[in-house]
N, C-alpha and C. Protein backbone atom coordinates (compact mmCIF):
# COMPACT_ATOMS: atom_id res chain seq x y z
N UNK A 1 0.22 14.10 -5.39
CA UNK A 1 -0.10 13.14 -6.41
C UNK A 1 -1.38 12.39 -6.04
N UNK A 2 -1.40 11.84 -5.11
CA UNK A 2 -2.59 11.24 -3.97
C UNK A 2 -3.95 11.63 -4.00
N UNK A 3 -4.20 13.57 -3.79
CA UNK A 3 -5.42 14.18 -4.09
C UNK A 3 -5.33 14.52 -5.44
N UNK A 4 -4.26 14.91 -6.51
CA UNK A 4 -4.68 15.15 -7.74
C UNK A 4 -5.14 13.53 -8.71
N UNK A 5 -4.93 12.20 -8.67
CA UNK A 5 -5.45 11.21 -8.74
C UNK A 5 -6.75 10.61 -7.84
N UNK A 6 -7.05 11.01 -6.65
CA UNK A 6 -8.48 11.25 -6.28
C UNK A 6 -9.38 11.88 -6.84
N UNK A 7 -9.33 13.23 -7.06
CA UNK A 7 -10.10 14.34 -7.74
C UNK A 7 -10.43 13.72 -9.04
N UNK A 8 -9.23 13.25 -10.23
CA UNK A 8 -10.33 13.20 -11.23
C UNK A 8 -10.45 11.80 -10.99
N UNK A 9 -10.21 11.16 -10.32
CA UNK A 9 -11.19 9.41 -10.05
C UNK A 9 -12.28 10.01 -9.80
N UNK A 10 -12.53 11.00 -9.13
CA UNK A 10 -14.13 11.52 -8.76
C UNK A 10 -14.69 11.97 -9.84
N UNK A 11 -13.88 13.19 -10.34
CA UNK A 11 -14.79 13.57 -10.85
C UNK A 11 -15.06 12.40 -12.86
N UNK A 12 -14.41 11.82 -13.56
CA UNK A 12 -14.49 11.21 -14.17
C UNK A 12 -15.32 9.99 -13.80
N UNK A 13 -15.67 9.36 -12.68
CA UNK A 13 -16.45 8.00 -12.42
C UNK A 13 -18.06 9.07 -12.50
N UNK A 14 -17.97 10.45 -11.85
CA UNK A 14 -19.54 10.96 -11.90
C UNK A 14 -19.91 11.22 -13.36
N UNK A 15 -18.69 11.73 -13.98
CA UNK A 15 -19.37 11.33 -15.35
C UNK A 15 -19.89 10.43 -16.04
N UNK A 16 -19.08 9.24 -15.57
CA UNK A 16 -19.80 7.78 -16.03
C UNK A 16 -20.88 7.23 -15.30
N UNK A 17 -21.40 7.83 -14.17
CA UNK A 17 -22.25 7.88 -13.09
C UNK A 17 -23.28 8.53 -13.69
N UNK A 18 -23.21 9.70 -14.08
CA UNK A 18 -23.98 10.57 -14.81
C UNK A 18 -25.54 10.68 -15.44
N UNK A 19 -24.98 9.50 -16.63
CA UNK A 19 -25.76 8.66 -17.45
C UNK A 19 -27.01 8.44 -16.41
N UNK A 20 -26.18 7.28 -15.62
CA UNK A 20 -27.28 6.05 -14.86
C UNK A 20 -28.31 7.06 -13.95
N UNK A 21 -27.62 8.27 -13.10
CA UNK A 21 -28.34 8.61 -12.74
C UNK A 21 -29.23 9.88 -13.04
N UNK A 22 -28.82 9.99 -13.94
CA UNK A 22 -29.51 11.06 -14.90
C UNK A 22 -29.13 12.45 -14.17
N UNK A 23 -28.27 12.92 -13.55
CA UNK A 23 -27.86 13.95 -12.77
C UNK A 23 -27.80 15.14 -13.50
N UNK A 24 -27.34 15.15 -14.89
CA UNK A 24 -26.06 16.29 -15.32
C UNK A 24 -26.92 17.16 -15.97
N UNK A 25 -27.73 16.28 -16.90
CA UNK A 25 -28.40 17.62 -17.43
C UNK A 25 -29.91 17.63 -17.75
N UNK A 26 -30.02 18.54 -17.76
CA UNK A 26 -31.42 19.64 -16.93
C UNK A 26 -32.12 20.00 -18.79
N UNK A 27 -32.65 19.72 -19.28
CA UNK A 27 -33.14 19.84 -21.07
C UNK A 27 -31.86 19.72 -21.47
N UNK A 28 -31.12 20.55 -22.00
CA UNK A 28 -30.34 20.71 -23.04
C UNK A 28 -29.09 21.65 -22.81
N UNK A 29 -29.21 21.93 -21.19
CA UNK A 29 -28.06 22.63 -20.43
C UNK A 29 -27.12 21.74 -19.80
N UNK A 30 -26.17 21.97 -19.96
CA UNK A 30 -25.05 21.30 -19.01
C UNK A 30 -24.52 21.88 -17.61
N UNK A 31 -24.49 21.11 -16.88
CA UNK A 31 -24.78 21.75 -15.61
C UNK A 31 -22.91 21.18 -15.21
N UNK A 32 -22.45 22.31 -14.99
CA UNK A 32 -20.87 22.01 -14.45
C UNK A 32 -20.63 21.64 -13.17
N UNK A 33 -21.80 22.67 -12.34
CA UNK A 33 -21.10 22.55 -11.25
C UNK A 33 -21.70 20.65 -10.26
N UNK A 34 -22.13 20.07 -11.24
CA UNK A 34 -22.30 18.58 -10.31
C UNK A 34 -20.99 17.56 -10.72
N UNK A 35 -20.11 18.02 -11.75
CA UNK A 35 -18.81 17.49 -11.55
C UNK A 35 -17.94 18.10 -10.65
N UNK A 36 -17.99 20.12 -10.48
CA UNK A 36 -17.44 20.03 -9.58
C UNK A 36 -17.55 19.27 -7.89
N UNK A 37 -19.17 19.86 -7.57
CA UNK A 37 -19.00 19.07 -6.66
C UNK A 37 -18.28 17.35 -6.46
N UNK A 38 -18.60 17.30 -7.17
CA UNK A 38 -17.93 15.64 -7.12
C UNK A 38 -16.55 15.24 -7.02
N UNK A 39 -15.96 16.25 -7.76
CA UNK A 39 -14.36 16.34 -7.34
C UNK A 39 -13.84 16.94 -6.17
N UNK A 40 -14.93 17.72 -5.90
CA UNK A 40 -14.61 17.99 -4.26
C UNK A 40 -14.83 17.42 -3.32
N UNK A 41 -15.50 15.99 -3.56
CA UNK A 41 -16.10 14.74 -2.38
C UNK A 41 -15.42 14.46 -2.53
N UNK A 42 -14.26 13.89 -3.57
CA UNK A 42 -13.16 12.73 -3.94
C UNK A 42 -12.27 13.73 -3.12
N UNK A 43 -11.68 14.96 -3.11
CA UNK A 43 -10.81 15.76 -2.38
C UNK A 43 -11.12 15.30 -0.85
N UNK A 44 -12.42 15.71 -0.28
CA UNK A 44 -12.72 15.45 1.08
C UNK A 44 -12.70 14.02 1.57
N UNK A 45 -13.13 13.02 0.52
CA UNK A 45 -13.00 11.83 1.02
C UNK A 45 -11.39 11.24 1.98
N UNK A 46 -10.89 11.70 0.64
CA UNK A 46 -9.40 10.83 0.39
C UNK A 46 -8.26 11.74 1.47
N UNK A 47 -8.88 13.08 2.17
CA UNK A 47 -7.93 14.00 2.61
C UNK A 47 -7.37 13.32 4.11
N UNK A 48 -8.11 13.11 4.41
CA UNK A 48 -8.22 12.65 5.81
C UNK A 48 -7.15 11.61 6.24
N UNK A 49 -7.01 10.93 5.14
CA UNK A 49 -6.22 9.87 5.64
C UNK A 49 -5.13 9.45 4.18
N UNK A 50 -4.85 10.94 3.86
CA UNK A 50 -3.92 10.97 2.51
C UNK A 50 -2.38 10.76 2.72
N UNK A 51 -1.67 10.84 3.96
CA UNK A 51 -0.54 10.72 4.52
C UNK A 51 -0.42 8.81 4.40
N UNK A 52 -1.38 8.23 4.85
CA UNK A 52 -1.19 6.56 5.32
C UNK A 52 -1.42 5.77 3.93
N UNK A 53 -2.08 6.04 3.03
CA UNK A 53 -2.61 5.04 2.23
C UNK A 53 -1.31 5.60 0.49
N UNK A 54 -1.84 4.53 -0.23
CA UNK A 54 -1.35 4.16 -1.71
C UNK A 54 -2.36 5.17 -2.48
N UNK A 55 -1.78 5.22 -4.08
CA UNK A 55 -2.50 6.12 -5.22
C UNK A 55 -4.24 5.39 -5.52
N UNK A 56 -3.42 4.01 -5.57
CA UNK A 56 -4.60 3.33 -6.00
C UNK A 56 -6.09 3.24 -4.44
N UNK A 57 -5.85 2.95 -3.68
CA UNK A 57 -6.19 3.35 -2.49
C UNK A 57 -7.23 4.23 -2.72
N UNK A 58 -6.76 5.57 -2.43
CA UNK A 58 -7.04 7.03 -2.60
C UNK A 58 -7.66 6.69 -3.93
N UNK A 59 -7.08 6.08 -5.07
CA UNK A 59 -8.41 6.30 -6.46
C UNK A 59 -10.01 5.26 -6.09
N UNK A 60 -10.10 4.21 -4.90
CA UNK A 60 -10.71 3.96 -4.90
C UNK A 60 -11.91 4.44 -3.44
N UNK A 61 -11.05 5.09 -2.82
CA UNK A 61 -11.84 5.86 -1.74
C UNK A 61 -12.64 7.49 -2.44
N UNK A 62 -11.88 8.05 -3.54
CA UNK A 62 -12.23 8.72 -3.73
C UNK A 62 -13.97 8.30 -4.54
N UNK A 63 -13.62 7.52 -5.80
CA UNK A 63 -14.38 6.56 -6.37
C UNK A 63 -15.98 6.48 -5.36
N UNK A 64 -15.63 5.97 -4.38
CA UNK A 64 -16.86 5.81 -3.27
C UNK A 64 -17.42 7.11 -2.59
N UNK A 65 -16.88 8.32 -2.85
CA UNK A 65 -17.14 9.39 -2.31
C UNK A 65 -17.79 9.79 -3.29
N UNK A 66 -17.45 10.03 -4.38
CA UNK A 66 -18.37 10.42 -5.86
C UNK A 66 -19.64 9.58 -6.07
N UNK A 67 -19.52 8.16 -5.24
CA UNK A 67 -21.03 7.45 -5.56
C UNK A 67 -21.89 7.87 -4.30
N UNK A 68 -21.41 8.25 -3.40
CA UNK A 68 -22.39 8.49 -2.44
C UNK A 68 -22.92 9.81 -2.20
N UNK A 69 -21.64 10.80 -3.01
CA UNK A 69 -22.39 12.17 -3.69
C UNK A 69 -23.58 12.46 -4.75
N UNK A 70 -23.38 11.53 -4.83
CA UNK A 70 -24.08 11.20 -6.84
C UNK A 70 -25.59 11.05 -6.21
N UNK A 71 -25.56 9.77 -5.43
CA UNK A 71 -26.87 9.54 -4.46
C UNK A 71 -27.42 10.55 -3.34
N UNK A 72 -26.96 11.17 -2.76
CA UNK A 72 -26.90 12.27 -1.62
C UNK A 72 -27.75 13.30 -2.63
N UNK A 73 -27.31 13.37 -3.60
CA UNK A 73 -27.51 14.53 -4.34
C UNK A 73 -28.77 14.16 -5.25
N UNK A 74 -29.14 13.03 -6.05
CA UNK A 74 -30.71 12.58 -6.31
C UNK A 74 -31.79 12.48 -5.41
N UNK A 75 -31.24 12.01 -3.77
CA UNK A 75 -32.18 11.80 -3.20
C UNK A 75 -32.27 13.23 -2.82
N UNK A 76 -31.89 14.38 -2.23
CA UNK A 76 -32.15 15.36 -1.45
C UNK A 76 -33.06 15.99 -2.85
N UNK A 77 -32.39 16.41 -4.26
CA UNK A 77 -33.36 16.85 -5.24
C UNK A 77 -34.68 16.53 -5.21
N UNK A 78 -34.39 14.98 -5.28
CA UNK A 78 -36.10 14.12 -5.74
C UNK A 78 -36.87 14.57 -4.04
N UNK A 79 -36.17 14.62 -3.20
CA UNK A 79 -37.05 15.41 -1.58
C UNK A 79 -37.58 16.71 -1.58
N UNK A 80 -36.61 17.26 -2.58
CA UNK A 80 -36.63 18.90 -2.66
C UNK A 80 -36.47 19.46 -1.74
N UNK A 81 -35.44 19.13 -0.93
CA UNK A 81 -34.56 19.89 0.59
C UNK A 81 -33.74 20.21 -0.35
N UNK A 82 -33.56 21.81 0.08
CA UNK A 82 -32.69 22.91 -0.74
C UNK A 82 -31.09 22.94 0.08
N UNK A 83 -31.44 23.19 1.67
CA UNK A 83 -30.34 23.42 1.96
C UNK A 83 -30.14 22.20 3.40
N UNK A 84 -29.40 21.17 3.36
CA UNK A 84 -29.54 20.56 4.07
C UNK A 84 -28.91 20.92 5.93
């Protein structure tokens, strides 16, 4: 319950993230895989320490993993480092 309420805290806040950081789309294409990634930061964030903590917890650790993906992922683009 823990990682399936992480995942879409992730990936739903990058959508609302989206917007601000102009991430998602590229002209007039929709680009899927930057929500996936993002639901897979909220997975990795929250895994680690998914046994000790609450739902809400985990929705807000995940939450912080999707914003620092969101950023990780503008700045390395706007650098143009391909593979870090």
């Amino acid at each position: 319950m823990l990682t399936l309420m992480a995942m879409s805290t992730a990936g739903l806040s990058y959508l609302a993230m989206s917007s601000w950081f102009n991430t998602m789309q590229s002209g007039n294409n929709f680009k899927c895989f930057y929500i996936t990634n993002a639901i897979l930061s909220g997975a990795v964030a929250v895994s680690a320490s998914c046994d000790a903590i609450e739902v809400w917890q985990g929705m807000i650790i995940s939450l912080i993993g999707a914003l620092i993906y969101s950023v990780a992922s503008k700045v390395l683009t706007r650098n143009e480092i391909d593979d870090p």
